[in-house]
Protein backbone atom coordinates (compact mmCIF):
# COMPACT_ATOMS: atom_id res chain seq x y z
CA UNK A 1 128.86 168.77 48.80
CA UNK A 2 129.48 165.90 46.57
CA UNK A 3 129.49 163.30 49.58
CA UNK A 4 126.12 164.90 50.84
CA UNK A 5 124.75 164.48 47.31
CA UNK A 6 126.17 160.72 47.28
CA UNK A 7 124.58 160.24 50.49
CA UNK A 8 120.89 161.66 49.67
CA UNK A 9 121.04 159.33 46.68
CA UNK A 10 121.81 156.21 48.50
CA UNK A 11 118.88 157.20 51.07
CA UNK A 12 116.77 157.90 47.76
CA UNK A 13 117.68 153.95 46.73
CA UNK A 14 117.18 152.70 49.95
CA UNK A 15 113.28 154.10 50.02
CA UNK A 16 112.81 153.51 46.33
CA UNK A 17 109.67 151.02 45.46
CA UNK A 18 111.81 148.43 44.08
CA UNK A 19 113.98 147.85 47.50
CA UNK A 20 111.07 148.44 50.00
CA UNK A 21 109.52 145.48 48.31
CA UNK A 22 112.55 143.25 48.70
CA UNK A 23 112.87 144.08 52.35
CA UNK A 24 109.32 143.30 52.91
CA UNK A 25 109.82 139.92 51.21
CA UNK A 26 112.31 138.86 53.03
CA UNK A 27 111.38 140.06 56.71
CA UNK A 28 107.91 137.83 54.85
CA UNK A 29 110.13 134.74 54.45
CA UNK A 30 111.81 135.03 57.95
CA UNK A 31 108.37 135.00 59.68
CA UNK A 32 107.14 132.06 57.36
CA UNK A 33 109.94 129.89 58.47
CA UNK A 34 109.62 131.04 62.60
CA UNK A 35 106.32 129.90 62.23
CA UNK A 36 106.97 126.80 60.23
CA UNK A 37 109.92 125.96 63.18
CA UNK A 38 106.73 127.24 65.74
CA UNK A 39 104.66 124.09 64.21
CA UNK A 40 107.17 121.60 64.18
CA UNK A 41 108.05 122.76 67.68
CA UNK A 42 103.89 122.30 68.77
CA UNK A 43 103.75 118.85 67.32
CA UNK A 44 107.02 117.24 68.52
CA UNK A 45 105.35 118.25 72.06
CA UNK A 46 102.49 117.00 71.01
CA UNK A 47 104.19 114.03 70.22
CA UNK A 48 105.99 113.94 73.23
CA UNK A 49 103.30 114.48 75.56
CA UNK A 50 101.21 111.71 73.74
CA UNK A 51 104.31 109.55 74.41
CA UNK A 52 104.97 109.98 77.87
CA UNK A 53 101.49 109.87 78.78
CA UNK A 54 100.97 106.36 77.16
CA UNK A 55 103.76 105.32 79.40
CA UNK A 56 102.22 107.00 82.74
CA UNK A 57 98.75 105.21 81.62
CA UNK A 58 100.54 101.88 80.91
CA UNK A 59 101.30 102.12 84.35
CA UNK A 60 97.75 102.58 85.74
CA UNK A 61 96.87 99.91 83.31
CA UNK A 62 99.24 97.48 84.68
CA UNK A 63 97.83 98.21 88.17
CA UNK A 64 94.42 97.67 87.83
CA UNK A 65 95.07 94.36 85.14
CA UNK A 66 96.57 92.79 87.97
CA UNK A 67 93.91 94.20 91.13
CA UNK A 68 91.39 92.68 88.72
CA UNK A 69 92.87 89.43 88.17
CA UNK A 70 93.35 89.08 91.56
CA UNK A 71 89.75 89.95 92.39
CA UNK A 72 88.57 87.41 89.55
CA UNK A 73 90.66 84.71 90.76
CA UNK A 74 89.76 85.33 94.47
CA UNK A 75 86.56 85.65 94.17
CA UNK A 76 85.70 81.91 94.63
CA UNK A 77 87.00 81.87 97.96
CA UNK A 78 85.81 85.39 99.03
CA UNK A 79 81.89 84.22 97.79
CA UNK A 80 82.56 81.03 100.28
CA UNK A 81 83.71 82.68 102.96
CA UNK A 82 82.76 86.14 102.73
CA UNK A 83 84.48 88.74 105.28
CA UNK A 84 85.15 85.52 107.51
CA UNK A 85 88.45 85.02 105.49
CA UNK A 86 90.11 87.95 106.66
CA UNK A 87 89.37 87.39 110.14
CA UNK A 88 89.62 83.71 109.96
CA UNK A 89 92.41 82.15 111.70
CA UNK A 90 92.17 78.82 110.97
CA UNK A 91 93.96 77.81 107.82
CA UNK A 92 93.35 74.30 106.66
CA UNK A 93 93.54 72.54 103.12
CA UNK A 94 92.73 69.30 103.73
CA UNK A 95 89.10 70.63 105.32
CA UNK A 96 88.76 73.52 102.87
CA UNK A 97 88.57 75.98 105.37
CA UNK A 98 91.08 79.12 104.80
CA UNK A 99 91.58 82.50 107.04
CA UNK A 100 93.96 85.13 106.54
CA UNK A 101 94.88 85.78 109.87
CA UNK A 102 97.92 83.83 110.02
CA UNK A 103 99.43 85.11 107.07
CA UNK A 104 98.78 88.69 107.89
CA UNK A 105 99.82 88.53 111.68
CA UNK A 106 103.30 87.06 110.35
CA UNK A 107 103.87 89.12 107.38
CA UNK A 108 103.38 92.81 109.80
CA UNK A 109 105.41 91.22 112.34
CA UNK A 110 108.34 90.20 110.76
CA UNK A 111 108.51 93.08 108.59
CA UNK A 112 107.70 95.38 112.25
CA UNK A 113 110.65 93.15 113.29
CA UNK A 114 113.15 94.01 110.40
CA UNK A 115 112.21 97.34 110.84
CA UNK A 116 112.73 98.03 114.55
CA UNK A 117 115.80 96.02 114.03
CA UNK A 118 117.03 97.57 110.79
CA UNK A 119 116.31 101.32 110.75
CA UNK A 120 118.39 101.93 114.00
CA UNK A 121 121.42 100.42 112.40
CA UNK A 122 120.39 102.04 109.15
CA UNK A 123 120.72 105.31 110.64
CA UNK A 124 124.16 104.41 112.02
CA UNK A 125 125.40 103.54 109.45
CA UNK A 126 124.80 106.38 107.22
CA UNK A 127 125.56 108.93 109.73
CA UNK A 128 128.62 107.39 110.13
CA UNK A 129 129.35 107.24 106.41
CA UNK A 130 128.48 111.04 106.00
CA UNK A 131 129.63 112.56 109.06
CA UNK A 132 132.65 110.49 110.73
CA UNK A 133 134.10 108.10 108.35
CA UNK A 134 137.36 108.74 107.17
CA UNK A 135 137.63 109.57 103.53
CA UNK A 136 139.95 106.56 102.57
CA UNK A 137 137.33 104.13 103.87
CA UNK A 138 134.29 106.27 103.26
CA UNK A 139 133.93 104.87 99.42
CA UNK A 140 135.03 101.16 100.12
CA UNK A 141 132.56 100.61 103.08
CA UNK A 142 129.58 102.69 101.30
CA UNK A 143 130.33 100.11 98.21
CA UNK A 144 129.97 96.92 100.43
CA UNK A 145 126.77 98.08 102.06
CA UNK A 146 125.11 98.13 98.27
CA UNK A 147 126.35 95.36 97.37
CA UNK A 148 124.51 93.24 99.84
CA UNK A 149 121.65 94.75 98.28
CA UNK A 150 122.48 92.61 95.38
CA UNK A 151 122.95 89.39 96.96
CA UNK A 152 119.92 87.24 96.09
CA UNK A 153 117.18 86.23 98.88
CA UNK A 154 117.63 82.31 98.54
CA UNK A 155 121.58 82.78 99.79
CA UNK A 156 120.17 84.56 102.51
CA UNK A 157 117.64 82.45 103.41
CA UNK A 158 120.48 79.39 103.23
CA UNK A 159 122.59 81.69 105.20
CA UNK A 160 119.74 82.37 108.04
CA UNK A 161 118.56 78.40 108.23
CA UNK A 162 122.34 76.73 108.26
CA UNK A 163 124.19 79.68 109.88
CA UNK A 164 121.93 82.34 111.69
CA UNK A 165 118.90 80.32 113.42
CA UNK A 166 122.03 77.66 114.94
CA UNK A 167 123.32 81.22 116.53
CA UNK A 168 120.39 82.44 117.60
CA UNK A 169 119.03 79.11 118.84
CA UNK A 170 122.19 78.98 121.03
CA UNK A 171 123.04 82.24 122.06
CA UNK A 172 120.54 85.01 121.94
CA UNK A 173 116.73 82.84 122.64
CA UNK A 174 117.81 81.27 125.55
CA UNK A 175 118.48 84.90 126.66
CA UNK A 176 114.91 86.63 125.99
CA UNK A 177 113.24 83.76 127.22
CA UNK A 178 115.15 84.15 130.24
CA UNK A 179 113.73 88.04 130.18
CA UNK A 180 110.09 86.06 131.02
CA UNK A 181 108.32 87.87 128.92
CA UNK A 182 105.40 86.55 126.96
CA UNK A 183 106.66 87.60 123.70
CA UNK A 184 109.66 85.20 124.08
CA UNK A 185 107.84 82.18 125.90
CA UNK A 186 108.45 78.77 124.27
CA UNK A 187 111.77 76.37 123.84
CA UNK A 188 114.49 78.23 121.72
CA UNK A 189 113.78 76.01 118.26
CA UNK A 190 116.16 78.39 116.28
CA UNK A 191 113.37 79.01 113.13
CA UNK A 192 110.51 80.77 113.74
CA UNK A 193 108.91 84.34 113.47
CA UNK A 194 111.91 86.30 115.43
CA UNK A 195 114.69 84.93 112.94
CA UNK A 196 112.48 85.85 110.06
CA UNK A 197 112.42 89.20 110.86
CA UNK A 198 116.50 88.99 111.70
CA UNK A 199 116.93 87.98 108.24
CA UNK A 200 114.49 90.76 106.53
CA UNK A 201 116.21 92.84 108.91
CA UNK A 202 119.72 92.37 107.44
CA UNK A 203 117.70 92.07 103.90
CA UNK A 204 116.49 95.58 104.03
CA UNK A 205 119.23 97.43 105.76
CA UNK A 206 121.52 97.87 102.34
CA UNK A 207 118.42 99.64 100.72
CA UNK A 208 117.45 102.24 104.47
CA UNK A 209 121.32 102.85 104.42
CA UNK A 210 121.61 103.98 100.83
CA UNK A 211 118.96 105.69 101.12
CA UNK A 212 119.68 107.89 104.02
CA UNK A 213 123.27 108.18 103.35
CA UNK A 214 122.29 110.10 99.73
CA UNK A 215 119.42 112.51 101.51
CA UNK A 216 122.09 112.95 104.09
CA UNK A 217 124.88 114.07 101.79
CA UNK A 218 122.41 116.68 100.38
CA UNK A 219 122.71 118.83 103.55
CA UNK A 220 124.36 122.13 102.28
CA UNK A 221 127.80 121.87 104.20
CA UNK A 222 127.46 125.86 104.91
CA UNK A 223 124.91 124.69 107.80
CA UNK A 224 126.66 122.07 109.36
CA UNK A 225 129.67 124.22 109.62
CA UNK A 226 127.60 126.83 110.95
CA UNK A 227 126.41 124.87 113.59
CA UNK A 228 130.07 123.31 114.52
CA UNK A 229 130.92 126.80 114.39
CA UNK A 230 128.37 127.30 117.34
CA UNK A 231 129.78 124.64 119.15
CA UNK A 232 127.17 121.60 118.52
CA UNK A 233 128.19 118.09 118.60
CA UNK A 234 128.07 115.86 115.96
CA UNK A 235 124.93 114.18 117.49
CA UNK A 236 123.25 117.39 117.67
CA UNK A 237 124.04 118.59 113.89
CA UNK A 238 122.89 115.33 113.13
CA UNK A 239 119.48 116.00 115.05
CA UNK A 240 118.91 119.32 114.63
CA UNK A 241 120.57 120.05 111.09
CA UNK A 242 120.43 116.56 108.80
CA UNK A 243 117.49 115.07 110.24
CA UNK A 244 114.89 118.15 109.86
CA UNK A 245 116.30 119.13 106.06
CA UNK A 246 116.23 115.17 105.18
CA UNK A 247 113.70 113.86 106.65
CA UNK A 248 111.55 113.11 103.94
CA UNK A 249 114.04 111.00 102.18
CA UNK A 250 114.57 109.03 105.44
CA UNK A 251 111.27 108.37 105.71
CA UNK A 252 111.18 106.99 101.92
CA UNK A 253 113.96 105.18 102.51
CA UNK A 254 112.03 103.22 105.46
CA UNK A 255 109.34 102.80 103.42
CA UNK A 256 111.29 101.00 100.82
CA UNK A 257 112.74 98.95 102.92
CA UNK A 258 109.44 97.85 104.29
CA UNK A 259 108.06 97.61 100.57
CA UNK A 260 111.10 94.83 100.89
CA UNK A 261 109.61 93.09 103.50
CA UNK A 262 106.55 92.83 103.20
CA UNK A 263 106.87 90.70 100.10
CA UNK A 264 110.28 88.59 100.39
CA UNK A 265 109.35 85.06 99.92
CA UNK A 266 112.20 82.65 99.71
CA UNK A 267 113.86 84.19 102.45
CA UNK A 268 111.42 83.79 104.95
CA UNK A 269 110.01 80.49 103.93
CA UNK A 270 113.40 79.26 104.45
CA UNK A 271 113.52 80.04 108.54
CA UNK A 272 110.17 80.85 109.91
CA UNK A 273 108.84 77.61 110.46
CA UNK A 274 105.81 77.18 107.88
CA UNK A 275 103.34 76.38 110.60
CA UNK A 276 99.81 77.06 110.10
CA UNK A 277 99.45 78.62 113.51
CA UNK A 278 98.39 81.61 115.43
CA UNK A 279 101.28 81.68 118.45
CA UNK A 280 101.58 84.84 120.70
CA UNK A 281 105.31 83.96 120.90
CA UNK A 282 107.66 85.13 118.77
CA UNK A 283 110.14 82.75 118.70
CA UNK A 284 107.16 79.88 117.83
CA UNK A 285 107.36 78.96 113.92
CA UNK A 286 104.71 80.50 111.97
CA UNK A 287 103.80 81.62 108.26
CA UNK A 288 103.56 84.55 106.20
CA UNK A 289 101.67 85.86 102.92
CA UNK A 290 104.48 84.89 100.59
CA UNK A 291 105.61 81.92 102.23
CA UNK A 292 102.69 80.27 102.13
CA UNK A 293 102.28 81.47 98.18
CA UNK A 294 105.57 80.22 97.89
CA UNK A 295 105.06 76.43 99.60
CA UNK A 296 101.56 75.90 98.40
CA UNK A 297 100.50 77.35 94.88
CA UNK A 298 101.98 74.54 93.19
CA UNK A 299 99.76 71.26 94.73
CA UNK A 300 97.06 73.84 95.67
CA UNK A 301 93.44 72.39 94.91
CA UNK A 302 92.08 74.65 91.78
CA UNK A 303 88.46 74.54 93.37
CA UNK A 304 88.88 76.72 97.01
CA UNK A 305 92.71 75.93 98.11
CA UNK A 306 94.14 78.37 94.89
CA UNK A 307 91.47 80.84 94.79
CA UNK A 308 92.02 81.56 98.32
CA UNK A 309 95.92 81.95 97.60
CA UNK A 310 95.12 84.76 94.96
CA UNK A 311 92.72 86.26 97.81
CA UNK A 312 95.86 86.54 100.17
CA UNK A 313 97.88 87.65 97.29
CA UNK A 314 95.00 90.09 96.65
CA UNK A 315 95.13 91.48 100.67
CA UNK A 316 99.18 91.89 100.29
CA UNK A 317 98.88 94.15 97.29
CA UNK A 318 95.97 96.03 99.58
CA UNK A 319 98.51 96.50 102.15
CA UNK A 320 101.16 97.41 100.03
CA UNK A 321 99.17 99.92 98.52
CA UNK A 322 98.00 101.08 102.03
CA UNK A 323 102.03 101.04 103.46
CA UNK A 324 102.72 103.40 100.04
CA UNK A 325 99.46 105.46 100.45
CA UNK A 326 100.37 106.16 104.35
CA UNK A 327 104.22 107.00 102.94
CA UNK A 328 103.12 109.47 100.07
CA UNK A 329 100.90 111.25 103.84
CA UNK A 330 104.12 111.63 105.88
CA UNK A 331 106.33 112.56 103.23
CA UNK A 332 103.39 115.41 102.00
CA UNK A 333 103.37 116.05 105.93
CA UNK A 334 107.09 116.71 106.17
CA UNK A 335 107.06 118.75 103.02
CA UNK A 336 104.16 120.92 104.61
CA UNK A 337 105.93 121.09 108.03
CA UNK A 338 109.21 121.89 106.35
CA UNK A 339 107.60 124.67 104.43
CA UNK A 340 106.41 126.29 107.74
């Protein structure tokens, strides 16, 4: 009985006044403090959201500061020559007369150029990487493709005018213009629009192959085994496994590597001839958007001759924006498709 009793009277204790109220105040203290850790929770995202959203609208800032100081600077030469600059194709400084057709026929071709020429060995060169190099050369070779990345565009543009356009002058013109076709009329002069896109080509390649070689190594390995298991080749695993799970990282990757193109400068000015001239040929010299930024801001005349630089600096940040704005559509469109 004695234990009972003990046990009624520690029951009695427990519910007396004095230690109800002590419980109370201290489940009371707990919840003050969750809620004080609640509030300094709220405003350190607070804080953090403020932050990173400065950053995101520093961003936006950035990009329209510089689409209106192109427009400011430009608009000069776009109130002299109104629409007629950007289908102009007569560029000449010593008569003050200035189209953008020139520039904008060699900047898409020799970046259509690098692309046809380095996507295709892109693509090689990361399947090969993932899929059929041997593991002892695997991390060696994938090294020495990014570090051409790295190499800066005035040794390449050396490279392409001393070493490359000699090569090509010799070797591979005289065999296209033997093909007869009107794309490769003309005498082989080495420089011109073809080698310009040879060099981008070999410019941009690093960035496509890195690219596709990470998306590709994402591929769960379960379904390429799976479909070696079922007998495919290693072309069709590639085509019908890598390709469809990757494909919107391949496609980024091509887009950066035209982002590349479209605005190298020193490279191209180096080997495409710097002629202000509209030549259906491809192995004619000609000019780009940044070359001709690059070999005329600095004696340009400030009264029409610089304000109609900004204006083509102004239509290559339009096309950029228009190359990223058609990338962010197939990418969305893969997505979608990929979904289905």
């Amino acid at each position: 009985m004695k234990p009972r009793m003990s046990a009624i009277a520690d029951t009695a204790d427990a519910l007396s006044p004095g230690a109800a109220s002590a419980h109370l105040t201290s489940g009371a203290a707990a919840q003050r403090a969750l809620a004080a850790r609640v509030r300094r929770f709220a405003v350190q995202d607070r804080l953090f959201l403020a932050v990173t959203f400065f950053f995101a609208a520093l961003v936006l800032a950035m990009l329209a500061g510089i689409l209106v100081a192109l427009v400011a600077e430009a608009w000069p030469a776009l109130r002299e020559f109104g629409f007629a600059f950007f289908y102009g194709s007569r560029w000449s400084p010593t008569d003050d007369v200035y189209g953008a057709v020139i520039a904008v026929y060699g900047t898409l071709v020799t970046s259509a150029i690098a692309l046809a020429i380095g996507v295709p060995i892109s693509f090689g060169i990361a399947v090969f990487l993932t899929e059929m190099c041997p593991v002892w050369l695997k991390r060696p070779l994938g090294t020495a493709i990014e570090l051409l990345a790295g190499i800066p565009s005035i040794i390449y543009g050396f490279w392409g005018l001393f070493v490359l356009a000699p090569l090509l002058q010799d070797y591979v013109q005289p065999l296209l213009i033997g093909t007869g076709l009107p794309l490769f009329a003309g005498p082989p002069l080495g420089i011109g629009v073809f080698t310009a896109g040879v060099v981008l080509a070999l410019m941009v390649i690093p960035f496509i192959a890195s690219v596709m070689r990470d998306v590709f190594e994402t591929v769960p390995p379960v379904l390429k085994e799976s479909a070696y298991g079922l007998g495919c080749t290693t072309w069709e695993v590639v085509r019908h496994v890598v390709l469809p799970y990757t494909r919107v990282g391949a496609i980024g990757g091509v887009m950066l590597g035209l982002g590349r193109a479209l605005g190298e400068t020193m490279a191209v000015t180096f080997v495409i001839g710097n002629a202000n001239r509209l030549a259906s040929s491809l192995l004619a010299p000609g000019n780009s958007i940044a070359s001709t930024l690059a070999n005329e801001f600095a004696e340009a005349d400030p009264v029409l001759h610089i304000p109609a630089l900004f204006a083509l600096g102004l239509l290559l940040f339009v096309i950029t924006v228009v190359v990223l704005a058609i990338a962010k559509w197939l990418t969305e469109r893969g997505v979608a498709h990929a979904g289905t």
